[in-house]
Protein backbone atom coordinates (compact mmCIF):
# COMPACT_ATOMS: atom_id res chain seq x y z
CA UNK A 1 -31.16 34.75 0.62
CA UNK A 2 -29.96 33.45 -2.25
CA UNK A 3 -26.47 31.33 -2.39
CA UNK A 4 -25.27 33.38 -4.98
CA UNK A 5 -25.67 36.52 -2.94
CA UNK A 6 -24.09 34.67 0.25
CA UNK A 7 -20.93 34.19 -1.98
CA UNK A 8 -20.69 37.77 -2.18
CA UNK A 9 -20.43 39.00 1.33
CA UNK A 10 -17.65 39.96 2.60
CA UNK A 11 -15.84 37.97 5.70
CA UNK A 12 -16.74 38.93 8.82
CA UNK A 13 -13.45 41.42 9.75
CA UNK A 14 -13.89 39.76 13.72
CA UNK A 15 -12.95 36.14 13.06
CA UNK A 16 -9.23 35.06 13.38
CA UNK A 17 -7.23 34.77 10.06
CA UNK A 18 -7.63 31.06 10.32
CA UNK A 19 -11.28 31.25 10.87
CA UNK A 20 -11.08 34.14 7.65
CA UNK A 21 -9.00 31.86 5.40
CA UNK A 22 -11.52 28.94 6.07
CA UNK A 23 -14.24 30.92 5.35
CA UNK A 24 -12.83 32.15 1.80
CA UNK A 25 -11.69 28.60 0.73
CA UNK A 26 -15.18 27.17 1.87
CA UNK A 27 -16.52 30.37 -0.52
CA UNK A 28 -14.79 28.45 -3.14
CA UNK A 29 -17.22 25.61 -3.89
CA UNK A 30 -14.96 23.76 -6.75
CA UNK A 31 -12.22 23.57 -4.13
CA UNK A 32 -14.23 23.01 -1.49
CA UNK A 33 -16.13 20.04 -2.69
CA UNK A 34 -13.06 18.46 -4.25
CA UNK A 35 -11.50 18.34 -0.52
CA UNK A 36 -14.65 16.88 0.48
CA UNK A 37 -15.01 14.12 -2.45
CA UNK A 38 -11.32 13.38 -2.25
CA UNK A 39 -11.47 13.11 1.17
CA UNK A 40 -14.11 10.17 1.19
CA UNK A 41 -12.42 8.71 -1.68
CA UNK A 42 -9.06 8.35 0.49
CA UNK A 43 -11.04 7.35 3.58
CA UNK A 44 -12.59 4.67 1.72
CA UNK A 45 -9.41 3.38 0.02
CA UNK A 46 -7.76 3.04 3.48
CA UNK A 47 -10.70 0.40 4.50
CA UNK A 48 -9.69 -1.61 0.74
CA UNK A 49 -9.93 -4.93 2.36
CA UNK A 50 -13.38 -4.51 3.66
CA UNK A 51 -14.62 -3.24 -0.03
CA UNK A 52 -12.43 -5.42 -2.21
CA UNK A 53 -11.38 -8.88 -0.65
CA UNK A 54 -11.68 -12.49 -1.89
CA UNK A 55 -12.10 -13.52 1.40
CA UNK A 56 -15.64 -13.59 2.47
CA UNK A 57 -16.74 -11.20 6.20
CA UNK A 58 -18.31 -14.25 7.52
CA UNK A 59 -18.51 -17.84 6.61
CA UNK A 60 -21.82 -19.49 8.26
CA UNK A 61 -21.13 -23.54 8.19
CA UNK A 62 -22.84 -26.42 9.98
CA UNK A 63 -23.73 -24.27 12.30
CA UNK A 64 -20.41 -22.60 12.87
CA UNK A 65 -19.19 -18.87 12.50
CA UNK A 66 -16.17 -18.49 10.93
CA UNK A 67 -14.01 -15.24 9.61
CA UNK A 68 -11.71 -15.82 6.27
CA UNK A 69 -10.00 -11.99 6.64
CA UNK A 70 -8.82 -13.20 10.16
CA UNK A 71 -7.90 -16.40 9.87
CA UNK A 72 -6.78 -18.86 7.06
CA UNK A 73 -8.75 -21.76 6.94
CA UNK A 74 -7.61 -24.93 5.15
CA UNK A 75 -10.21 -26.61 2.63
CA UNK A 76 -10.95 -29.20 4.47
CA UNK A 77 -13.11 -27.23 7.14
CA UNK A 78 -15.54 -26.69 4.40
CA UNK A 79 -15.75 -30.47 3.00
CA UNK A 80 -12.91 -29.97 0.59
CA UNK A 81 -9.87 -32.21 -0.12
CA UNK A 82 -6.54 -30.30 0.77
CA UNK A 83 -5.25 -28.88 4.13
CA UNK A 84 -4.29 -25.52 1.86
CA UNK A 85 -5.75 -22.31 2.44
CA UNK A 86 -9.30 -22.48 1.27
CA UNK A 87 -10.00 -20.75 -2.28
CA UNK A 88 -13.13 -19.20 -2.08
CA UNK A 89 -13.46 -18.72 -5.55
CA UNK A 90 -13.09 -22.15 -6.56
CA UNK A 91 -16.88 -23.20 -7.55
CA UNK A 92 -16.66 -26.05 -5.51
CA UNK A 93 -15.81 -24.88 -2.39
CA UNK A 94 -18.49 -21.82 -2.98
CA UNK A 95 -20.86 -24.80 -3.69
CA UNK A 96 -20.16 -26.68 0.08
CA UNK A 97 -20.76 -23.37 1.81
CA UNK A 98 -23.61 -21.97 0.56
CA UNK A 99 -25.73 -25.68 0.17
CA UNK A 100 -29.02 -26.04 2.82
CA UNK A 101 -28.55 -23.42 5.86
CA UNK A 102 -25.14 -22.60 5.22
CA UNK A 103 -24.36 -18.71 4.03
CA UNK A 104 -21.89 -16.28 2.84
CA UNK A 105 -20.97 -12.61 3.70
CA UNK A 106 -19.26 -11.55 0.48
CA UNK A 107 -17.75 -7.85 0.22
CA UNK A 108 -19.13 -5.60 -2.41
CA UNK A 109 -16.26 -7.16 -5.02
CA UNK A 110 -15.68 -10.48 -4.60
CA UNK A 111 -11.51 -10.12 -5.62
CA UNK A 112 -8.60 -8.55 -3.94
CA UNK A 113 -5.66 -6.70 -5.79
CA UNK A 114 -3.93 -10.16 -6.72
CA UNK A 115 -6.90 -12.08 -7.51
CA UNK A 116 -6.72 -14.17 -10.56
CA UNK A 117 -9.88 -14.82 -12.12
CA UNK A 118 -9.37 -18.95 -13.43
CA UNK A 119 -13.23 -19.20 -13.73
CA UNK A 120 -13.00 -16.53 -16.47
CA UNK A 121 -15.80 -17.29 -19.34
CA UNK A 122 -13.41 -14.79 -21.47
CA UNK A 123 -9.91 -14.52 -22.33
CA UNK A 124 -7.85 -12.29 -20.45
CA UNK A 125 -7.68 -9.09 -20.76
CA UNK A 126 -11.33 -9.57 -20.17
CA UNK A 127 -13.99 -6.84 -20.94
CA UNK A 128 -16.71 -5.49 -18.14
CA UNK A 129 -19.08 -8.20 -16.82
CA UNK A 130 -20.99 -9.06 -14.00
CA UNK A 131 -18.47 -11.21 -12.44
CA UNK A 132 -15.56 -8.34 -12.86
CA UNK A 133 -17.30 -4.84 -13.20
CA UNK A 134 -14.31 -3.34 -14.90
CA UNK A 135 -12.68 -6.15 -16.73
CA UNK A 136 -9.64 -7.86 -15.96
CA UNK A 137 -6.19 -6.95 -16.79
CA UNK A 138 -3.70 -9.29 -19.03
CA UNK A 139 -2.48 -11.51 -16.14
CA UNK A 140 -7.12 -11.78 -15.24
CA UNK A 141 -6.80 -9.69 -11.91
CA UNK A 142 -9.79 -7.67 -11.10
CA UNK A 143 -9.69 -4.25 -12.38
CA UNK A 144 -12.01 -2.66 -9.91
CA UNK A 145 -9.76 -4.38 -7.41
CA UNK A 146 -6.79 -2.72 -8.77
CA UNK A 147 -7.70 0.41 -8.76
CA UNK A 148 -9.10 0.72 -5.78
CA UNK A 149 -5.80 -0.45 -4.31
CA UNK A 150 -3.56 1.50 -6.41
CA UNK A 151 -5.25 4.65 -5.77
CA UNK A 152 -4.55 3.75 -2.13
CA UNK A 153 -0.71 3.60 -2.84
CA UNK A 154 -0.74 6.22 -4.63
CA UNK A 155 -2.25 8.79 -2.53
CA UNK A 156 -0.58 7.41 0.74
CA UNK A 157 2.48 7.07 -1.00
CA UNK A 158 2.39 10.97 -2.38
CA UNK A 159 1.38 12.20 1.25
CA UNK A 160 4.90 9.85 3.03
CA UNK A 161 6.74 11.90 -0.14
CA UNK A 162 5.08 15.16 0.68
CA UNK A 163 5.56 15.35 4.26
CA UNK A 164 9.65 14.57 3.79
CA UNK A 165 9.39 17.10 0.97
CA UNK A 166 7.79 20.04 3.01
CA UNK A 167 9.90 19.00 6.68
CA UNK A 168 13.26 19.48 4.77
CA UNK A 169 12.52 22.48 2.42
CA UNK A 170 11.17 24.14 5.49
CA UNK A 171 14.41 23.42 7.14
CA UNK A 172 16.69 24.45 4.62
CA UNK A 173 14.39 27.26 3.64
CA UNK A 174 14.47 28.52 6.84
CA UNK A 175 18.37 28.40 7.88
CA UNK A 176 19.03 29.99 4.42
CA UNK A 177 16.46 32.57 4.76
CA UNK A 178 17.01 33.67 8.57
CA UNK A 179 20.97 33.26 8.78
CA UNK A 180 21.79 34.61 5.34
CA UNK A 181 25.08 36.02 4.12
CA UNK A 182 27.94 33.26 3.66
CA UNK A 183 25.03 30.38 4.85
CA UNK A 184 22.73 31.39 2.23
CA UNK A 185 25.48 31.63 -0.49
CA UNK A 186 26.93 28.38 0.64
CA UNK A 187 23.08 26.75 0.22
CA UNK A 188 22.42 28.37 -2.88
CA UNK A 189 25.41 26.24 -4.65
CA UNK A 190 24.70 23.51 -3.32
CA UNK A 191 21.33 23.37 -4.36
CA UNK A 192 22.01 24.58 -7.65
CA UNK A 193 24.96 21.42 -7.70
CA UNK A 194 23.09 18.93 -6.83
CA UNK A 195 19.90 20.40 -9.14
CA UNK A 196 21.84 19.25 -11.61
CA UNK A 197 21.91 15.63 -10.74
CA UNK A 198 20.67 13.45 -13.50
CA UNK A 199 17.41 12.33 -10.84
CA UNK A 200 16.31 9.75 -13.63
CA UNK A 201 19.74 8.00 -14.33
CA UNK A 202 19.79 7.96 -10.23
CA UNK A 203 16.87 5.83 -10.09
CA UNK A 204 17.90 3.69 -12.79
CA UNK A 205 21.03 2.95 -11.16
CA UNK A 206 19.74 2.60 -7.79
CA UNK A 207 16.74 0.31 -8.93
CA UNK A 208 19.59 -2.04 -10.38
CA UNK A 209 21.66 -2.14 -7.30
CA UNK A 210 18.99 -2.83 -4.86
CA UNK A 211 15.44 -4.47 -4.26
CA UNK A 212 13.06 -2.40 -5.47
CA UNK A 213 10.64 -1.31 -2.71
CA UNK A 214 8.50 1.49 -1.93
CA UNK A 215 10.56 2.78 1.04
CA UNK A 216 13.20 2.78 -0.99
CA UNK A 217 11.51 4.88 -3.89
CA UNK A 218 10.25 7.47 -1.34
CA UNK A 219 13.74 8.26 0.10
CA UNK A 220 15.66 8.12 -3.52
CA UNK A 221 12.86 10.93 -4.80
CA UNK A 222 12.82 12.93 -1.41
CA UNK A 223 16.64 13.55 -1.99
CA UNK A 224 15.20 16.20 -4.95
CA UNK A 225 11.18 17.06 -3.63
CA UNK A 226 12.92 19.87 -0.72
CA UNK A 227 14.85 22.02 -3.50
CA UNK A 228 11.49 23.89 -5.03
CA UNK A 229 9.79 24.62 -1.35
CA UNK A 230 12.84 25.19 0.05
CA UNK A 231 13.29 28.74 -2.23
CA UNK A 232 9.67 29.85 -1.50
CA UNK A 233 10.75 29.01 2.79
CA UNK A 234 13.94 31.38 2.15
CA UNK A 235 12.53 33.98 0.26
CA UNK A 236 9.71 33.89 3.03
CA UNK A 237 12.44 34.24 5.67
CA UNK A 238 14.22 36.90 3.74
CA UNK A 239 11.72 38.81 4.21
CA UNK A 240 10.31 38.34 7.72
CA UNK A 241 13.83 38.70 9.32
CA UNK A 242 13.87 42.14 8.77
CA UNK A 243 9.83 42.46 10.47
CA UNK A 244 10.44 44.86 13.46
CA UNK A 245 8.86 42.27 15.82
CA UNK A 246 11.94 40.37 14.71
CA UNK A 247 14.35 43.41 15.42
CA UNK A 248 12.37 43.21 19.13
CA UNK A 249 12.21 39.98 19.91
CA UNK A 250 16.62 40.05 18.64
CA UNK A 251 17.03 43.32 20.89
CA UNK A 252 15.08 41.46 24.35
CA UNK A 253 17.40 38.28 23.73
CA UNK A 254 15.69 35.85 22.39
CA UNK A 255 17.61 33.06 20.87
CA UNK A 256 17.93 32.21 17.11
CA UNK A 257 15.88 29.18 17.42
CA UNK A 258 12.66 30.74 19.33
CA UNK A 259 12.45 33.54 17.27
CA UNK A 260 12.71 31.17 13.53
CA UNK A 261 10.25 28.77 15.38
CA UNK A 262 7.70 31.02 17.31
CA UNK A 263 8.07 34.08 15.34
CA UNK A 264 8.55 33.86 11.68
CA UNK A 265 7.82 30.60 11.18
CA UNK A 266 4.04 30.75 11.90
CA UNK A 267 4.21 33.99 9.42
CA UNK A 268 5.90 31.96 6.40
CA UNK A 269 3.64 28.87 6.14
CA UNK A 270 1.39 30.64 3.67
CA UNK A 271 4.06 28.78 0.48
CA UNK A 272 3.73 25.77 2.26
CA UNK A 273 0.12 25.50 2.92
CA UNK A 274 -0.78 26.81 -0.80
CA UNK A 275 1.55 23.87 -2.39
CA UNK A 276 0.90 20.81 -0.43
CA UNK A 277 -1.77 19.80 -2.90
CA UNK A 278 0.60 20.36 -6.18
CA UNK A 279 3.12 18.57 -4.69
CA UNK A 280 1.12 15.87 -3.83
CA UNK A 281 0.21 15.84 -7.45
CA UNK A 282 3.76 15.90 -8.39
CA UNK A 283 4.66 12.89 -6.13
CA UNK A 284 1.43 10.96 -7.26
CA UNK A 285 2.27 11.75 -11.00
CA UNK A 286 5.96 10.66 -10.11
CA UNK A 287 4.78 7.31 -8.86
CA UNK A 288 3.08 6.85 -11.70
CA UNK A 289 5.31 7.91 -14.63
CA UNK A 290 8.12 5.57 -13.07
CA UNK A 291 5.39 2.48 -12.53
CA UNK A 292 4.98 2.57 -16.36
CA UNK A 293 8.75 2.41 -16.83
CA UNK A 294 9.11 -0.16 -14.97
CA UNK A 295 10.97 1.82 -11.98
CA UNK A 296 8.38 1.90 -9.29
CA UNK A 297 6.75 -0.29 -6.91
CA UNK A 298 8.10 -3.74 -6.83
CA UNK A 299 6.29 -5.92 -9.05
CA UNK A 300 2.53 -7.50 -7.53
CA UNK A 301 2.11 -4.14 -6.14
CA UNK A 302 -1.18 -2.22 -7.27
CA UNK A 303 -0.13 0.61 -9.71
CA UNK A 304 -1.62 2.90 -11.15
CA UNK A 305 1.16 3.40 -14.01
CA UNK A 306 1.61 -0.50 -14.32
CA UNK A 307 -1.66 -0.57 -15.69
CA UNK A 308 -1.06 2.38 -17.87
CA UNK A 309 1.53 0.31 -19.30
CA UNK A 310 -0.77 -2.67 -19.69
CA UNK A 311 -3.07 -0.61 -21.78
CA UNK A 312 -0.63 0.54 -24.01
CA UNK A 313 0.21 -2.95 -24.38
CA UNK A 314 -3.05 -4.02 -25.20
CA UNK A 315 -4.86 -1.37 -27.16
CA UNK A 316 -7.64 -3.45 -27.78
CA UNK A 317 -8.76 -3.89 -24.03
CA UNK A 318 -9.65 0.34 -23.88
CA UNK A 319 -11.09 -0.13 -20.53
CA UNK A 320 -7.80 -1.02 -18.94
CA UNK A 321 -6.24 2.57 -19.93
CA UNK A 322 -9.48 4.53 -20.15
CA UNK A 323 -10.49 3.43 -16.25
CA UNK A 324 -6.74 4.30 -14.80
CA UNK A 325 -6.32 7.19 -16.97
CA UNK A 326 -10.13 8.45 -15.44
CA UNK A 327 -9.01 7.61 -11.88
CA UNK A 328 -5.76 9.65 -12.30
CA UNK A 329 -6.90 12.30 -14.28
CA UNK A 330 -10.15 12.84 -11.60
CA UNK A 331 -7.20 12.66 -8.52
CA UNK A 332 -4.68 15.15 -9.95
CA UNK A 333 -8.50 17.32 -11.09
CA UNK A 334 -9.51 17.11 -7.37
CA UNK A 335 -5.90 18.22 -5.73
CA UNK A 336 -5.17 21.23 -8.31
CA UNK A 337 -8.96 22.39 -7.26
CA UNK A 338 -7.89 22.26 -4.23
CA UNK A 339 -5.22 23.91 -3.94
CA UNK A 340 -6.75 26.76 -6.57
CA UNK A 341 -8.42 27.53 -3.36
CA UNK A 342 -6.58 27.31 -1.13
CA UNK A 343 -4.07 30.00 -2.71
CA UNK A 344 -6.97 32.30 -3.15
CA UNK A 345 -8.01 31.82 0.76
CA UNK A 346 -4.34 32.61 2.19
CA UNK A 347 -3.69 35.67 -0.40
CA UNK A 348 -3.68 38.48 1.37
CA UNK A 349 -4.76 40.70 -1.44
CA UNK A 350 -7.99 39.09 -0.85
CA UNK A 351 -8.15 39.34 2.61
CA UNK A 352 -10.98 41.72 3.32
CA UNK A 353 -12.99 39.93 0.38
């Protein structure tokens, strides 16, 4: 049978509506493979050292093993001059350990995230080459390197902002939704109150007061990520509360808390499964808009919108902005697909479909 005609069946009506909701969003092959390929993609940025390190796996010399990403090694253990860390760039210190039966275990690129390339044959910004892949930037650090490392932050950093996002708006969400009257009203202004809150002139004034740092940038924005789930949570609850398994569980005695956690809870997630992936997107796009203001990550830090900025800088070096702009654009591409299906698995128009 055909895969075309596979996509039409219907879902087997015995499975669980877990097992059902899989099955729709794995009907959905754009969504589908874009968890798959972003999925790889974010496994293999979390092993970055191991595919982009200027520190070799294994050095082989005079018949001794030795392991630069473990240990720092000063130059003179490979016939060089200076009890510094060994540069394993420098041509003459790549010349000592590779001469007669001595080897190297390079990673597939040669430079980390705050490599500077001094052995340049071009002038930084420096186009694609065999030495860097991608180019260099404007200070001559590895593009490839950068990327890879700044997609790293990116993502990880959009999944901390997430998870705060979703644990709160639930929370709130769910206090307004279940309790409502006076509670909900009380909420409501609050929220609309501190909507209102200039969230840009925040962070300008807060980046000026203390060291920037991404812990810090991840609790300033999750002070405003809870407001948008939070309504979808309450409106959820607003409608559950009135369920007559709620009006059961109430009349048999069951506490406020058990019923919000094992009753209507599991019911309401639907809002919060279906967004994760745009808020994600929101958080990464965040990240990124206030890296190319100058807001973000503290300076030496991978970005993704510090390179943005470098390429509008330097409009002659296209690859710096036409790389990062491809890496975002393909990330926020592969999240939105993603949660496209998703929101078409968990509707329950489509539920027998």
């Amino acid at each position: 049978m055909s895969s075309s005609t596979e996509a039409l069946q219907p879902v087997p009506a015995h499975l669980s509506p877990g097992r059902r909701a899989w099955r729709r969003f794995r009907r959905n092959r754009l969504g589908f493979y874009s968890l798959v390929l972003f999925a790889v993609l974010f496994f293999l940025s979390l092993f970055a050292e191991l595919i982009s390190n200027d520190k070799p796996y294994v050095v082989h010399y005079n018949g001794e093993l030795y392991f630069p990403m473990l240990h720092d090694y000063p130059e003179k253990t490979f016939g060089g001059d200076f009890e510094t860390p060994t540069d394993y760039l420098d041509p003459y210190v790549r010349q000592k350990i590779t001469q007669g039966s001595n080897w190297v275990l390079w990673p597939p690129n040669p430079y980390g995230p705050e490599t500077l390339n001094y052995f340049a044959k071009l002038p930084n910004p420096a186009p694609p080459s065999a030495d860097n892949w991608l180019g260099t930037d404007e200070r001559g650090r590895d593009l490839l390197a950068t990327l890879i490392y700044g997609f790293r932050i990116s993502v990880l950093f959009g999944l901390a902002l997430t998870v705060i996002g979703v644990v709160v708006g639930v929370i709130t969400g769910a206090v307004q939704g279940y309790f409502a009257g006076r509670t909900d009203l009380a909420f409501q202004r609050f929220i609309e109150i501190w909507g209102s809150m200039p969230e840009l002139y925040l962070l300008i004034i807060f980046s000026s007061i203390f060291t920037p740092s991404v812990p810090l940038l991840i609790a300033l924005l999750s002070l405003f990520t809870w407001m948008g789930l939070s309504q979808y949570m309450r409106a959820e609850f607003l409608r559950n509360r009135q369920m007559d398994y709620v009006r059961s569980a109430r009349a048999l005695g069951v506490g406020n808390a058990r019923i919000i956690w094992r009753h209507i809870l599991p019911n309401s997630m639907t809002p919060v499964v279906t967004f994760l992936p745009f808020e994600m997107s929101a958080a990464i796009l965040a990240l990124t808009s206030l890296d190319f203001l100058g807001l973000g990550v503290p300076p030496g830090t991978p970005s993704l919108g510090e390179l943005l900025n470098q390429g509008k800088a330097n409009l002659d070096a296209w690859w710096i902005s036409a790389l990062t702009f491809a890496v975002l654009v393909v990330t926020l591409l592969l999240l939105t697909f993603m949660g496209d299906a998703l929101r078409d698995a968990l509707d329950p128009r489509k539920a027998d479909t």
